[in-house]
Protein backbone atom coordinates (compact mmCIF):
# COMPACT_ATOMS: atom_id res chain seq x y z
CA UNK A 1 102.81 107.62 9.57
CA UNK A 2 106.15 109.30 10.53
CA UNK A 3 106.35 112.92 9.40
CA UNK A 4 109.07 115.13 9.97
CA UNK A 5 108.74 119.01 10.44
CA UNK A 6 111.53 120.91 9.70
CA UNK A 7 110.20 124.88 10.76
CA UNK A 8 113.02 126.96 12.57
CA UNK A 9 109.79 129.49 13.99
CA UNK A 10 108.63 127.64 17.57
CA UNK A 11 105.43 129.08 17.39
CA UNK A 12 104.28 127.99 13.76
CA UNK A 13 105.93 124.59 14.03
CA UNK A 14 104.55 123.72 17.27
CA UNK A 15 100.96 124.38 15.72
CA UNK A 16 101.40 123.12 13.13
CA UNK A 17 103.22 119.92 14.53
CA UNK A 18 99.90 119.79 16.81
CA UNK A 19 97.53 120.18 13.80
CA UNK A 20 99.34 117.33 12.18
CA UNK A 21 99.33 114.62 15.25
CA UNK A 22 95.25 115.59 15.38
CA UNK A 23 95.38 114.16 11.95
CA UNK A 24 97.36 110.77 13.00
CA UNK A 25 100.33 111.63 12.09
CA UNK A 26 103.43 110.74 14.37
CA UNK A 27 105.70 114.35 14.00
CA UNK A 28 109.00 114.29 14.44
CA UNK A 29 110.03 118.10 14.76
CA UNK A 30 113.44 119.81 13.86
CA UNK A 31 114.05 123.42 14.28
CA UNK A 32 117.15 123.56 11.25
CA UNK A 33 118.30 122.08 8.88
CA UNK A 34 121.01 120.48 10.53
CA UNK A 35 118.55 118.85 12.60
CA UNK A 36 116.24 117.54 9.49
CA UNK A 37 119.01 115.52 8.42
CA UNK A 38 120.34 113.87 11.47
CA UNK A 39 116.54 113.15 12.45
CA UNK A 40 115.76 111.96 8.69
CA UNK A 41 118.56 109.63 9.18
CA UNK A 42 117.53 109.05 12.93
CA UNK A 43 114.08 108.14 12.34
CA UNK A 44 113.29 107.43 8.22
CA UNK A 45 109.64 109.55 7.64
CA UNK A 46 107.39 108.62 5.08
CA UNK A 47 107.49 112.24 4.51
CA UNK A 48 109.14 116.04 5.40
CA UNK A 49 107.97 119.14 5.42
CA UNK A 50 111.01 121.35 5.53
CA UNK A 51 110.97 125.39 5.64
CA UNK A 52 113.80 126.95 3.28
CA UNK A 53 114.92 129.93 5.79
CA UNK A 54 116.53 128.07 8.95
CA UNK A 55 119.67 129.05 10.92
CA UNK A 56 122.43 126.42 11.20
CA UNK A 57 121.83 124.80 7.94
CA UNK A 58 119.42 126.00 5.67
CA UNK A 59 116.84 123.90 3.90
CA UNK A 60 118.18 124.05 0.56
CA UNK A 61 120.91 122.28 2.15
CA UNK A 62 119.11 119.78 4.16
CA UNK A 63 117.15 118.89 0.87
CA UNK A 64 120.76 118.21 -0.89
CA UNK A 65 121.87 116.25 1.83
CA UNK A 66 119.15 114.63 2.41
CA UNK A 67 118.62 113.50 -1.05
CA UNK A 68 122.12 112.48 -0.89
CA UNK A 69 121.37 109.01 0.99
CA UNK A 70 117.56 108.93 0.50
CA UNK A 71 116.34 109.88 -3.04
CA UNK A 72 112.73 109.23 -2.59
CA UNK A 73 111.31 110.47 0.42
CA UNK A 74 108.76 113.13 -0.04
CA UNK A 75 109.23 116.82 0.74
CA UNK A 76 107.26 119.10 0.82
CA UNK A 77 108.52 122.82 0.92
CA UNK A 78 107.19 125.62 3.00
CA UNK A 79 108.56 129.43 2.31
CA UNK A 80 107.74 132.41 3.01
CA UNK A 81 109.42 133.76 -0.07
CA UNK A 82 107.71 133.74 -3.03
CA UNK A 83 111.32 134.54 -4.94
CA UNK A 84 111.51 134.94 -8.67
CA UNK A 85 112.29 131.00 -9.45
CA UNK A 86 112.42 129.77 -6.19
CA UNK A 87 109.56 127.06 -6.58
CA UNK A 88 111.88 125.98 -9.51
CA UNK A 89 115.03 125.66 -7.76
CA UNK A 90 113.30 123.26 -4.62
CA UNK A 91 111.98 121.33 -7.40
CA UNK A 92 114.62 120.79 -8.98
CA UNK A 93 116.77 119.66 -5.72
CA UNK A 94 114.36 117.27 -5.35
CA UNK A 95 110.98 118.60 -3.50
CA UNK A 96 107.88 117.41 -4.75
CA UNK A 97 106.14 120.55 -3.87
CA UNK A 98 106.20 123.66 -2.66
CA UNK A 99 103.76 125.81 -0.50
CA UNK A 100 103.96 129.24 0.32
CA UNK A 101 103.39 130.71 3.83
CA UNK A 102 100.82 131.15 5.52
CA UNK A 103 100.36 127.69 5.02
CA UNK A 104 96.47 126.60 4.30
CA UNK A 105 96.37 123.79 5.94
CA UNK A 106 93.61 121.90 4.45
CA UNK A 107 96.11 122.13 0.78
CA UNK A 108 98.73 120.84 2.76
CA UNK A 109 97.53 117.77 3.94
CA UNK A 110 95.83 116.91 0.47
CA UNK A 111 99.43 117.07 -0.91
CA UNK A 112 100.70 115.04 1.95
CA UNK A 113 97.86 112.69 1.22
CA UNK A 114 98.51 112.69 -2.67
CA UNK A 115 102.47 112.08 -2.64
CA UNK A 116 101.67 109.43 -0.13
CA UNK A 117 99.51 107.27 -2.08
CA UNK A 118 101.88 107.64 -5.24
């Protein structure tokens, strides 16, 4: 299964990334937005994990353009800000969820699991 991991910070992506691929996942890694979309196009994962705060493009707009030619992939988004409606907004661009940093990771990959089986 093709993920893509869209996490500007090297350090957190790469372990995560590596967390991930122990779990069979194939990762496809993108450190901004700008890079989620070309490799979403690129490469078509079953699913994306995108961070919010990225330089370049940010993910709110990778989310809008990614939704923009592929309304159904799952995303899943990972902040750091816990900002007064900001679960709301991602939702309502189209994530399916929305986990806050530090990322538990055993949470994670039951909502990976559950928005891939739906």
């Amino acid at each position: 299964m093709k993920l893509l991991l869209a996490e500007d910070d090297a350090r957190n992506r790469d372990m995560l990334g590596r967390r991930l691929q122990r779990r069979g996942f194939t990762v496809i890694e993108a450190e901004n937005g700008l890079v989620a979309v070309q490799a979403t196009k690129a490469h078509g994962p079953q699913i994306i994990l995108m961070d919010l705060a990225m330089p370049e493009m940010s993910g709110w707009e990778a989310i809008e353009r990614i939704r923009e030619y592929d309304p159904t992939v799952p995303i899943i988004v990972l902040s750091a800000h816990s900002l007064g409606g900001e679960q709301e907004r991602a939702l309502a661009l189209g994530a399916q969820a929305y986990l806050s940093k530090p990322i538990d990771f055993e949470p994670l990959l039951g909502s990976i699991k559950e928005l891939i089986n739906s």
